[in-house]
Every structure is written in structure tokens, then in C-alpha cells.
PDB file of N, CA and C in Angstrom:
ATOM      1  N   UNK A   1      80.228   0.018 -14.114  1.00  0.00           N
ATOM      2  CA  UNK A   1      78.912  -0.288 -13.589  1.00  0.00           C
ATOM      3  C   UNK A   1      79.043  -0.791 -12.154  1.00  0.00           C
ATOM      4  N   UNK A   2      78.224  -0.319 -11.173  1.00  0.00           N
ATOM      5  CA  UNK A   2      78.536  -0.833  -9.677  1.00  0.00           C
ATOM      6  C   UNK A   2      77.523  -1.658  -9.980  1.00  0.00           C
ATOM      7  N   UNK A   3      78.281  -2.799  -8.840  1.00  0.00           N
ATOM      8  CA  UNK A   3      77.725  -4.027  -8.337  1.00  0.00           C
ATOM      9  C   UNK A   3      76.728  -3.713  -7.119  1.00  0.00           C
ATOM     10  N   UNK A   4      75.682  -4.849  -7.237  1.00  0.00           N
ATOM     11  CA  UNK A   4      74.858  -4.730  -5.940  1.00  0.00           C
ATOM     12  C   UNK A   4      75.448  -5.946  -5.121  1.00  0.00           C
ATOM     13  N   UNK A   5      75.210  -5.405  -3.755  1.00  0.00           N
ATOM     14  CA  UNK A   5      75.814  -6.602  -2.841  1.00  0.00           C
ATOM     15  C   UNK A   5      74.335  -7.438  -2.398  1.00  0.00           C
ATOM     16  N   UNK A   6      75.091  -8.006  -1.526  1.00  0.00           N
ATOM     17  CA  UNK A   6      73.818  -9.295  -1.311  1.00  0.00           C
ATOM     18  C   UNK A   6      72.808  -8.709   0.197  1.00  0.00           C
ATOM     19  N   UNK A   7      73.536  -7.773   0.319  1.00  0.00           N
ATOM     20  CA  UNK A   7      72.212  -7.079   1.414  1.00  0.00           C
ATOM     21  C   UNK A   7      71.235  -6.221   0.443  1.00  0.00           C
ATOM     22  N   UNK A   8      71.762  -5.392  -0.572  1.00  0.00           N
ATOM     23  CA  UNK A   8      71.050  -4.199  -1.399  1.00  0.00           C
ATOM     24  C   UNK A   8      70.262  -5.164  -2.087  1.00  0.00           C
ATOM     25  N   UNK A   9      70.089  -6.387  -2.623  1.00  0.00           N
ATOM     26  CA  UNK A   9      69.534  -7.350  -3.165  1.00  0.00           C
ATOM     27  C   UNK A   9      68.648  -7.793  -2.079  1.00  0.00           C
ATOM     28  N   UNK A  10      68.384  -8.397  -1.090  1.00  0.00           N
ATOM     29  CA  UNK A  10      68.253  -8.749  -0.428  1.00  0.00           C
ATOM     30  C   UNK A  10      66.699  -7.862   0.038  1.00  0.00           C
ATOM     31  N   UNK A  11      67.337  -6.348   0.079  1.00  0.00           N
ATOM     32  CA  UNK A  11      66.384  -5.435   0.388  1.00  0.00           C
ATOM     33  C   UNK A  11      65.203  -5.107  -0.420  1.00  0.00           C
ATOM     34  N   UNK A  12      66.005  -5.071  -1.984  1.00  0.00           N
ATOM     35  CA  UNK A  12      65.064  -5.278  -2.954  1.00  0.00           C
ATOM     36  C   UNK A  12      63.732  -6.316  -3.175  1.00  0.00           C
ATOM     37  N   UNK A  13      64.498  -7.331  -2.600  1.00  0.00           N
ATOM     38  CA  UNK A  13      63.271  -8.721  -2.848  1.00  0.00           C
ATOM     39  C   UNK A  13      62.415  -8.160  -1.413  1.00  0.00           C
ATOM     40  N   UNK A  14      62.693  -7.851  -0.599  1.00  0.00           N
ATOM     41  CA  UNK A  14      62.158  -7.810   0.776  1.00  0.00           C
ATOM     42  C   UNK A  14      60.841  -6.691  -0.147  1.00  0.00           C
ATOM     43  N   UNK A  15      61.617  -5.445  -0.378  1.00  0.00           N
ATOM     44  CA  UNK A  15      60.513  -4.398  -0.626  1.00  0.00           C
ATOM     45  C   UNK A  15      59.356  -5.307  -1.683  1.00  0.00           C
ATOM     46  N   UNK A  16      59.965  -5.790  -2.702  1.00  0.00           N
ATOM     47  CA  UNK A  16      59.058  -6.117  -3.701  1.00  0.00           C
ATOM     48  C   UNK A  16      58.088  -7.451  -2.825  1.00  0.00           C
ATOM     49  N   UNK A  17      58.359  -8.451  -2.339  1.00  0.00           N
ATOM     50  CA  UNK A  17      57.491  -9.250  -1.753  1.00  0.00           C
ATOM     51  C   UNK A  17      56.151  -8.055  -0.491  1.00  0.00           C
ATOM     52  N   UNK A  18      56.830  -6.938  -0.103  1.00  0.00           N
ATOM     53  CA  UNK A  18      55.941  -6.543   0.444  1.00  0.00           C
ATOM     54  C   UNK A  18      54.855  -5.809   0.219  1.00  0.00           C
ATOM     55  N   UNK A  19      54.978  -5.593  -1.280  1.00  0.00           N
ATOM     56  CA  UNK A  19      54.118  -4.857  -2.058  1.00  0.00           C
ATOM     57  C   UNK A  19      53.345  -5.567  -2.482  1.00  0.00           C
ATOM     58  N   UNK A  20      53.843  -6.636  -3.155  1.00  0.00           N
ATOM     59  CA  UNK A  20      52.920  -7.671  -3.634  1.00  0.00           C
ATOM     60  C   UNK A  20      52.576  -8.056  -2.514  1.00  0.00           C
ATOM     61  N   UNK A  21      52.113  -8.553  -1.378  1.00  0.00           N
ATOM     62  CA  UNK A  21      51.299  -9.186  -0.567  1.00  0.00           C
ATOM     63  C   UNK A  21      50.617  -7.953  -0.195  1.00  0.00           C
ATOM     64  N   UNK A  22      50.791  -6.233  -0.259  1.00  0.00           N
ATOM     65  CA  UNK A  22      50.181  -5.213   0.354  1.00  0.00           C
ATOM     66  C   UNK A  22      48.664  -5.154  -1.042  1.00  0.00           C
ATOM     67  N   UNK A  23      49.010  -5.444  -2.019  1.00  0.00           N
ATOM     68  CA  UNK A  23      47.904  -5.271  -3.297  1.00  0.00           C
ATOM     69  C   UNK A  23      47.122  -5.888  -3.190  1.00  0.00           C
ATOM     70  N   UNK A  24      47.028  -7.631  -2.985  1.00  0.00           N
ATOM     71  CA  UNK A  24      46.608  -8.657  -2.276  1.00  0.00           C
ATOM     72  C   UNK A  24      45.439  -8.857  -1.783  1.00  0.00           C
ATOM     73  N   UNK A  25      44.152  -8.800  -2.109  1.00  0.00           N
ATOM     74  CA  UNK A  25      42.748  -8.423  -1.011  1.00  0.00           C
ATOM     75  C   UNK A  25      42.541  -9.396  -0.946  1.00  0.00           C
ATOM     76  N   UNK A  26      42.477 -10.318  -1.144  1.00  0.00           N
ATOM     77  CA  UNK A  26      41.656 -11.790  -0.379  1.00  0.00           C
ATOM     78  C   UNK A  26      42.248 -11.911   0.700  1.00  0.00           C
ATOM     79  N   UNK A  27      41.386 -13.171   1.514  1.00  0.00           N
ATOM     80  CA  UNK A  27      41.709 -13.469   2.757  1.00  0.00           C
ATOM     81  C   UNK A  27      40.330 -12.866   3.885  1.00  0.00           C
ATOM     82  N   UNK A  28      40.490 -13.243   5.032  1.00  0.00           N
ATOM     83  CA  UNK A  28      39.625 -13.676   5.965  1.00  0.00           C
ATOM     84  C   UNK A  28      39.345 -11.841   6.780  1.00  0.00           C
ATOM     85  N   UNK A  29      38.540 -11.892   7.741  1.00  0.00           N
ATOM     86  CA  UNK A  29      38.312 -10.720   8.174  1.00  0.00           C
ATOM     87  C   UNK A  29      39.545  -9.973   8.909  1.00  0.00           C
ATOM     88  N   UNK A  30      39.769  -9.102   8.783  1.00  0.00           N
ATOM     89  CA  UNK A  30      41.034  -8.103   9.321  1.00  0.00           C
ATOM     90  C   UNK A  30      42.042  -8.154   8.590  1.00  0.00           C
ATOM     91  N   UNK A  31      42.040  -8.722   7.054  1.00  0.00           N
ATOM     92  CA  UNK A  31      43.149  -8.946   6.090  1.00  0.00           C
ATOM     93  C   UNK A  31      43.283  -7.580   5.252  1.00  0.00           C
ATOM     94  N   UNK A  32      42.346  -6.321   5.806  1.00  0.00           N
ATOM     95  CA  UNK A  32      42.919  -5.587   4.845  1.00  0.00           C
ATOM     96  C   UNK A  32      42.935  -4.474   6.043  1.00  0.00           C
ATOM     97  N   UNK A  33      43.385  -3.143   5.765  1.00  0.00           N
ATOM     98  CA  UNK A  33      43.423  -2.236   6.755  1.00  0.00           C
ATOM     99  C   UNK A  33      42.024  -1.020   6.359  1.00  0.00           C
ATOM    100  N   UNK A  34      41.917   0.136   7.377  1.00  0.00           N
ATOM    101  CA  UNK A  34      40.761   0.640   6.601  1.00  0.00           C
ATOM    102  C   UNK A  34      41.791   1.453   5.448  1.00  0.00           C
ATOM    103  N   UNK A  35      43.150   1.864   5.413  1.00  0.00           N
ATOM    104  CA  UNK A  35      43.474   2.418   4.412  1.00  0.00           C
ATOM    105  C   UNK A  35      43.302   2.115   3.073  1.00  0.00           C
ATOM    106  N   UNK A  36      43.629   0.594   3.081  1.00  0.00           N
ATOM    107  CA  UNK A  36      42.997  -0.701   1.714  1.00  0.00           C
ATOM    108  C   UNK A  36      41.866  -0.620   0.791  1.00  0.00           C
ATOM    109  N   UNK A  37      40.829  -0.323   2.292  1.00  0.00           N
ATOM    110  CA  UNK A  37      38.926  -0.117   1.884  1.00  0.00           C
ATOM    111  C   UNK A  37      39.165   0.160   0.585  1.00  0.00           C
ATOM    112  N   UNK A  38      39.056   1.566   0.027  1.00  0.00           N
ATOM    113  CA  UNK A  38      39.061   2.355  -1.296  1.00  0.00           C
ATOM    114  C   UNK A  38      39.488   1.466  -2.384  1.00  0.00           C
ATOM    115  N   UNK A  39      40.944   1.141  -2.848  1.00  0.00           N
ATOM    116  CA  UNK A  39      41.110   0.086  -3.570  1.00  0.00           C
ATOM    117  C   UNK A  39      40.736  -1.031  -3.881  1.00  0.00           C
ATOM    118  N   UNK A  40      40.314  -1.399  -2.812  1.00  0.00           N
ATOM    119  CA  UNK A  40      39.789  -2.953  -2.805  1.00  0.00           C
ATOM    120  C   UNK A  40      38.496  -3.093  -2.949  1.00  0.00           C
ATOM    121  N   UNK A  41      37.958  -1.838  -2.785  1.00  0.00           N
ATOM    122  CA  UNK A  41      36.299  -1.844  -3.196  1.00  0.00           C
ATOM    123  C   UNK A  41      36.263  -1.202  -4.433  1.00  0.00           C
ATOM    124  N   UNK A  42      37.394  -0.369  -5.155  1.00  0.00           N
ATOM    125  CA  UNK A  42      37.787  -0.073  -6.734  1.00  0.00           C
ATOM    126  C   UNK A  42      37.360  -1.612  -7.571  1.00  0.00           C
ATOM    127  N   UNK A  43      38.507  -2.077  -6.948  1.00  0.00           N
ATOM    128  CA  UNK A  43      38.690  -3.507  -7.897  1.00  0.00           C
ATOM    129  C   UNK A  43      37.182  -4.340  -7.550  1.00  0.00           C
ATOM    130  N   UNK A  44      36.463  -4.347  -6.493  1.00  0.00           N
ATOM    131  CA  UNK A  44      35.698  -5.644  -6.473  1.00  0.00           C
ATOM    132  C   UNK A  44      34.268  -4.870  -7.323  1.00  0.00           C
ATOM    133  N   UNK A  45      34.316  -3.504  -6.914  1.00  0.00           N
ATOM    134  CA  UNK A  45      32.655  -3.127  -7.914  1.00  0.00           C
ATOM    135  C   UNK A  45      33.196  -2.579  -9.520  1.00  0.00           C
ATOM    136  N   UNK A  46      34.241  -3.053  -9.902  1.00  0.00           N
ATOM    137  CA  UNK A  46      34.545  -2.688 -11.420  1.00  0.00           C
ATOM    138  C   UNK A  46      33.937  -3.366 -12.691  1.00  0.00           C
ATOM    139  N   UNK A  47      33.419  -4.189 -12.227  1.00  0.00           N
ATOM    140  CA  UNK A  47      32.752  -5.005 -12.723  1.00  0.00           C
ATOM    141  C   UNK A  47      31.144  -4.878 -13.389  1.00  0.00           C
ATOM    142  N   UNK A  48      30.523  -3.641 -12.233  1.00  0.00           N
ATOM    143  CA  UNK A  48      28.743  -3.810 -11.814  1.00  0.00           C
ATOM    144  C   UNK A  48      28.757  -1.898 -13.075  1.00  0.00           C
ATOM    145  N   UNK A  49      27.768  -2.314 -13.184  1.00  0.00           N
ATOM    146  CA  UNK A  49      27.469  -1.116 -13.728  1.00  0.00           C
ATOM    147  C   UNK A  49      26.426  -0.180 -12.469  1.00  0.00           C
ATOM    148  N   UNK A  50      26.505  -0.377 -11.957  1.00  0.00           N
ATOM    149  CA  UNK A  50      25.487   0.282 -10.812  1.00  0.00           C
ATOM    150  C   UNK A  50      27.369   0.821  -9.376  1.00  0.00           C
ATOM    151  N   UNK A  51      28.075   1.645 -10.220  1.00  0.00           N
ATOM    152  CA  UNK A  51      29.483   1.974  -9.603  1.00  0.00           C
ATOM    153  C   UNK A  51      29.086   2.615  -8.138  1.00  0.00           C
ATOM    154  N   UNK A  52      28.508   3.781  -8.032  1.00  0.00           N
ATOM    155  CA  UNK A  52      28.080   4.563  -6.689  1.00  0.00           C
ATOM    156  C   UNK A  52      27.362   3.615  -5.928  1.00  0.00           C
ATOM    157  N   UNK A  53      26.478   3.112  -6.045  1.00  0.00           N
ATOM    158  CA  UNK A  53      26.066   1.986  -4.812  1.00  0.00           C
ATOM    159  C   UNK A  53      27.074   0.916  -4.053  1.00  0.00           C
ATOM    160  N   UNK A  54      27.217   0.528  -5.404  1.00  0.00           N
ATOM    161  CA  UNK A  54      28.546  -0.663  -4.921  1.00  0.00           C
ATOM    162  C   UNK A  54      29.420  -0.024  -3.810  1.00  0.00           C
ATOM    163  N   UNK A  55      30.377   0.933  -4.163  1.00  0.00           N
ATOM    164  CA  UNK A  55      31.351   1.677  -3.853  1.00  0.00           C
ATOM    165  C   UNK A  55      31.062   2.128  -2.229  1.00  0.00           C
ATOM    166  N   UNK A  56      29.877   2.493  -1.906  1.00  0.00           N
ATOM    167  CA  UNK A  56      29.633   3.260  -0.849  1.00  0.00           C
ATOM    168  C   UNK A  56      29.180   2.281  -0.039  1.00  0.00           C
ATOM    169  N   UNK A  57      28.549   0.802  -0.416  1.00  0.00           N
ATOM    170  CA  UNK A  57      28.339  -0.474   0.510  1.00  0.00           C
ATOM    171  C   UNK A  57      29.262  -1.175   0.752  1.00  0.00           C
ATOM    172  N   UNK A  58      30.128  -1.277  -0.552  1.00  0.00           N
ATOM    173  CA  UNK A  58      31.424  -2.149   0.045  1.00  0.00           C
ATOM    174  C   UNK A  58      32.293  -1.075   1.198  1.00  0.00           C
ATOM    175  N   UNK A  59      32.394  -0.049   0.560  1.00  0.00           N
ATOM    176  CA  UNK A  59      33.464   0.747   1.979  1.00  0.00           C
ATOM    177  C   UNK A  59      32.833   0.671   3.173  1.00  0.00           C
ATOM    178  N   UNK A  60      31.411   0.864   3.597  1.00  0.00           N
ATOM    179  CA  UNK A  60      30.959   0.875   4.112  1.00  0.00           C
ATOM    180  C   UNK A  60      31.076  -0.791   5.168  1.00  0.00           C
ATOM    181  N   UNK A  61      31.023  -2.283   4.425  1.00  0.00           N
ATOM    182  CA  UNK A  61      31.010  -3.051   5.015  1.00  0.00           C
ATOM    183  C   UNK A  61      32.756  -3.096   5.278  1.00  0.00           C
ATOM    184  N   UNK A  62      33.509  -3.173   4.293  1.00  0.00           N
ATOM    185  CA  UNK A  62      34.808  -2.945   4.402  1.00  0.00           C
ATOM    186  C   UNK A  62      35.927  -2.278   5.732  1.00  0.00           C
ATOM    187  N   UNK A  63      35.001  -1.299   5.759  1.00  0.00           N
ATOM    188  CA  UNK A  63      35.558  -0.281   7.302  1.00  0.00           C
ATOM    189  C   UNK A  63      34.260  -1.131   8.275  1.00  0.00           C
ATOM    190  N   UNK A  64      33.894  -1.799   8.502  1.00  0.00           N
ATOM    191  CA  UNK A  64      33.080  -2.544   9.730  1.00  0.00           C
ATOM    192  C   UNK A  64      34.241  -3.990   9.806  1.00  0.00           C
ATOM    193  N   UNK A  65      33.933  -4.535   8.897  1.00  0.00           N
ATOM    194  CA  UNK A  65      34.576  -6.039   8.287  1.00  0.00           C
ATOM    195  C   UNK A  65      36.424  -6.143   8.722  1.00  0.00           C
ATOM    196  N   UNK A  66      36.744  -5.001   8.061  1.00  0.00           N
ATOM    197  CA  UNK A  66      37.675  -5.252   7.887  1.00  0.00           C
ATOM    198  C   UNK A  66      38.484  -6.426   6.717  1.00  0.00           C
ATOM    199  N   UNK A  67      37.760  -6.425   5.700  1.00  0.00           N
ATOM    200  CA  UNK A  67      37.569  -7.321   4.626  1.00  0.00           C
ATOM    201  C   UNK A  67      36.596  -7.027   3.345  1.00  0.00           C
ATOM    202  N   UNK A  68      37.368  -7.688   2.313  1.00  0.00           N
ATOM    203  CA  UNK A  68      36.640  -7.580   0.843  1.00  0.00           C
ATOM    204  C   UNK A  68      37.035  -8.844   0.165  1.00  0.00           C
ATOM    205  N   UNK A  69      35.752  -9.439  -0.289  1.00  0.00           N
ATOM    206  CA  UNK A  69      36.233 -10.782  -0.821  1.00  0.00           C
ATOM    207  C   UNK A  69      36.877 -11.060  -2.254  1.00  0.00           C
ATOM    208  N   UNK A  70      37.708 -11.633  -2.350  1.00  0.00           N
ATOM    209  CA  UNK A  70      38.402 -11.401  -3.453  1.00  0.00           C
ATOM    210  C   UNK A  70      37.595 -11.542  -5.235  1.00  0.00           C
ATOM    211  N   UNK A  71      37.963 -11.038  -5.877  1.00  0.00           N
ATOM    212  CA  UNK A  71      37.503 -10.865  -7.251  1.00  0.00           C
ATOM    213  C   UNK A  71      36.079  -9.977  -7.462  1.00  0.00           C
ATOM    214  N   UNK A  72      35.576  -9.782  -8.404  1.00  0.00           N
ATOM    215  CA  UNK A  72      34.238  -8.701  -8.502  1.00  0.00           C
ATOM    216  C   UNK A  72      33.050  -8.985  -8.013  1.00  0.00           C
ATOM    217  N   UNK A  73      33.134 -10.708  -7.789  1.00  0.00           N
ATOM    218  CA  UNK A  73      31.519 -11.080  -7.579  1.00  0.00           C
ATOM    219  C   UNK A  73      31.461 -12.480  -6.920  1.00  0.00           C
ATOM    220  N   UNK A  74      30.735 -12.815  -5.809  1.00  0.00           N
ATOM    221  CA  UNK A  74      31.097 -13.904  -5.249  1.00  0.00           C
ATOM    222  C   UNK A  74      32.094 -13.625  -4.326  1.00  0.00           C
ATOM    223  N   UNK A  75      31.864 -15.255  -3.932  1.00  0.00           N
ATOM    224  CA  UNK A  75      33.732 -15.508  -3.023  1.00  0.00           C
ATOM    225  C   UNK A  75      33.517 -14.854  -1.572  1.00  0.00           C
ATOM    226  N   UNK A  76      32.149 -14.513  -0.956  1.00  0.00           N
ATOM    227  CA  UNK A  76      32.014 -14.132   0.308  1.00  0.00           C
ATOM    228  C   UNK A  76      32.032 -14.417   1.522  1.00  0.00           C
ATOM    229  N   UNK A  77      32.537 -16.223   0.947  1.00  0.00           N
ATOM    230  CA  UNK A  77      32.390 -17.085   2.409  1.00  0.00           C
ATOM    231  C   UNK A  77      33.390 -16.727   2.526  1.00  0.00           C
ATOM    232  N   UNK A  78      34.497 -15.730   2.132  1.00  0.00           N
ATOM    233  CA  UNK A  78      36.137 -15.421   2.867  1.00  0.00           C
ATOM    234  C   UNK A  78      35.709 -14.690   3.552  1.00  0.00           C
ATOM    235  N   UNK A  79      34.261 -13.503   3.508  1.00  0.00           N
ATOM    236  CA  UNK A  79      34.543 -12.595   4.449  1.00  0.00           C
ATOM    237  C   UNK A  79      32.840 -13.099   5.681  1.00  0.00           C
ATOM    238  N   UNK A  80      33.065 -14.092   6.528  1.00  0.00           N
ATOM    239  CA  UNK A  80      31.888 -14.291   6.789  1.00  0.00           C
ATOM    240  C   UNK A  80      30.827 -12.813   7.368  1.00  0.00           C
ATOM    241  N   UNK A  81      31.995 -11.740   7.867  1.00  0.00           N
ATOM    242  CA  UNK A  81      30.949 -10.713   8.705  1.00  0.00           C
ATOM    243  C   UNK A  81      30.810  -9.866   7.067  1.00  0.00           C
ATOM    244  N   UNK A  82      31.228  -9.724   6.428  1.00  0.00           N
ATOM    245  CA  UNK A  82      31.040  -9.418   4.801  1.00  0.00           C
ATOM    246  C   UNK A  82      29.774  -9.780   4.357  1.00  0.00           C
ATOM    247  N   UNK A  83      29.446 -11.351   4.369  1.00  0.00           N
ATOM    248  CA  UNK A  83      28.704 -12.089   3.558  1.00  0.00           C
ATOM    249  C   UNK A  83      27.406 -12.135   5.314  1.00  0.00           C
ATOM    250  N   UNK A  84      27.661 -12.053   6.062  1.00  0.00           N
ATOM    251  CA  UNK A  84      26.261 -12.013   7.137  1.00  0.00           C
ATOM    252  C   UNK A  84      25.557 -10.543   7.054  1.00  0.00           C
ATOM    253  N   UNK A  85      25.722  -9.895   6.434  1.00  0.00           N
ATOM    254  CA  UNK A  85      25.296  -8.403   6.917  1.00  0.00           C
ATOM    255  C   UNK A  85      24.485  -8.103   6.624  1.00  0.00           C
ATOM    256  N   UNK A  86      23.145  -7.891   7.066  1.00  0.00           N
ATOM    257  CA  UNK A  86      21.568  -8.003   6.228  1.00  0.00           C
ATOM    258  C   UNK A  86      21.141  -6.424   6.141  1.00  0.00           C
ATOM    259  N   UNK A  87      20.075  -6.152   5.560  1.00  0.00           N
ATOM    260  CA  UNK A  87      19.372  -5.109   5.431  1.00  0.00           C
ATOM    261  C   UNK A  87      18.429  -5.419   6.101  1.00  0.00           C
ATOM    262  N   UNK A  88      17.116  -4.233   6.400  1.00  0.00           N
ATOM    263  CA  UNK A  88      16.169  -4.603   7.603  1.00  0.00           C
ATOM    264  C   UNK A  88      15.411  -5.709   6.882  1.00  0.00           C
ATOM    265  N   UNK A  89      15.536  -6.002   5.428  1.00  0.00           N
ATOM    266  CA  UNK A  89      14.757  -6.807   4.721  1.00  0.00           C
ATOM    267  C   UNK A  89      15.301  -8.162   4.488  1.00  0.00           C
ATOM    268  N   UNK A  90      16.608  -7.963   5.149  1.00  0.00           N
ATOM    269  CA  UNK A  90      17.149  -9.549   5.691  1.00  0.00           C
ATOM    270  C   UNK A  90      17.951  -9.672   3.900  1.00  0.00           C
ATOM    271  N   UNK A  91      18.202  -8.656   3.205  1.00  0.00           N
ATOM    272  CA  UNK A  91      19.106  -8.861   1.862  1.00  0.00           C
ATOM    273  C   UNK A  91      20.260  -8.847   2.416  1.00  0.00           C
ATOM    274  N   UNK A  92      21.643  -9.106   1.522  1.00  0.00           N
ATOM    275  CA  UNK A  92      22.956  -8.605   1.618  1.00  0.00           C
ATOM    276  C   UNK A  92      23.187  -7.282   1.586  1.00  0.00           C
ATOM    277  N   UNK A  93      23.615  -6.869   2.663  1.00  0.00           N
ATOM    278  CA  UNK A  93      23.711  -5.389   2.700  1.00  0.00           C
ATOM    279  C   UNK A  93      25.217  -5.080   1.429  1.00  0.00           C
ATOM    280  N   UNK A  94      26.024  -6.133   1.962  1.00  0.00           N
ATOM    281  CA  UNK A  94      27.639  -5.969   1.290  1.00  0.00           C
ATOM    282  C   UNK A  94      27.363  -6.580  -0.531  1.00  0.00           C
ATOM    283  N   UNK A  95      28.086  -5.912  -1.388  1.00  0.00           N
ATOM    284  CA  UNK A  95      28.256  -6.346  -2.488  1.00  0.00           C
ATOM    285  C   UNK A  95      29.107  -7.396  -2.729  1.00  0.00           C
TER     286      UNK A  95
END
């Protein structure tokens, strides 16, 4: 059985810490990339039974924002340009 050395180890923890912080959506505006958008608006409208609306407002604020607040509902003071974004009727535009 070959041994791993302490760089091939080393590399391993490196890759795995960077994945786990890449899955990661919370956090403040510019914490996610627009590649992120899609996933991160997967996970936050999984919740709503109303899927196509959600989906197309969060990407939508998501690629402006640069942010999605963490978990399905709530939690928007992480993304303040998230949680400011009105409709002409002065609602939350963002889910």
C-alpha cells in the first residue's frame, strides 16, 4: 500500500476546505459569484411552492446583488441590496 506524504495530504485538505467554503452561500454582498446564482437560488426557493417565480427573482436579484441570503426564508439583512429592492409598489422584489 503506498503512503501519502505530507504535501499529497496537505493538498487534499487544501482541495476539500475549498469546496466546502465554495458550497457556502451566506455572507454579505459579492459573496457569491454570478456562476453560484443558480444553486444558491436552488437551495433558497426549495422551500416555496410557488418554484418559477422564486427562481427567476432570486437569479435575477442574485446577478444584480451579487448575493443570496442564507437558508429558504428570511435572513436578508446579510444581503442589504437583496433585502432593499422594491417593486414599483414599494414590495420586495427579492425572495
Amino acid at each position: 500500500m503506498a503512503r501519502l506524504s505530507w504535501a499529497s495530504i496537505a493538498l487534499i485538505l487544501i482541495l476539500a476546505i475549498s469546496f466546502a467554503v465554495e458550497v457556502s452561500y451566506a455572507g454579505g454582498e459579492g459573496s457569491v459569484t454570478i456562476e453560484q446564482c443558480p444553486p444558491a437560488c436552488d437551495y433558497r426557493c426549495s422551500a416555496t411552492s410557488h418554484q418559477k417565480p422564486c427562481l427567476l427573482y432570486c437569479n435575477m436579484c442574485c446577478k444584480k446583488c451579487l448575493c443570496v441570503p442564507s437558508g429558504t426564508y428570511g435572513h436578508k439583512e446579510e444581503c442589504p441590496c437583496y433585502n432593499n429592492w422594491k417593486t414599483k409598489e414599494g414590495k420586495p422584489k427579492c425572495p
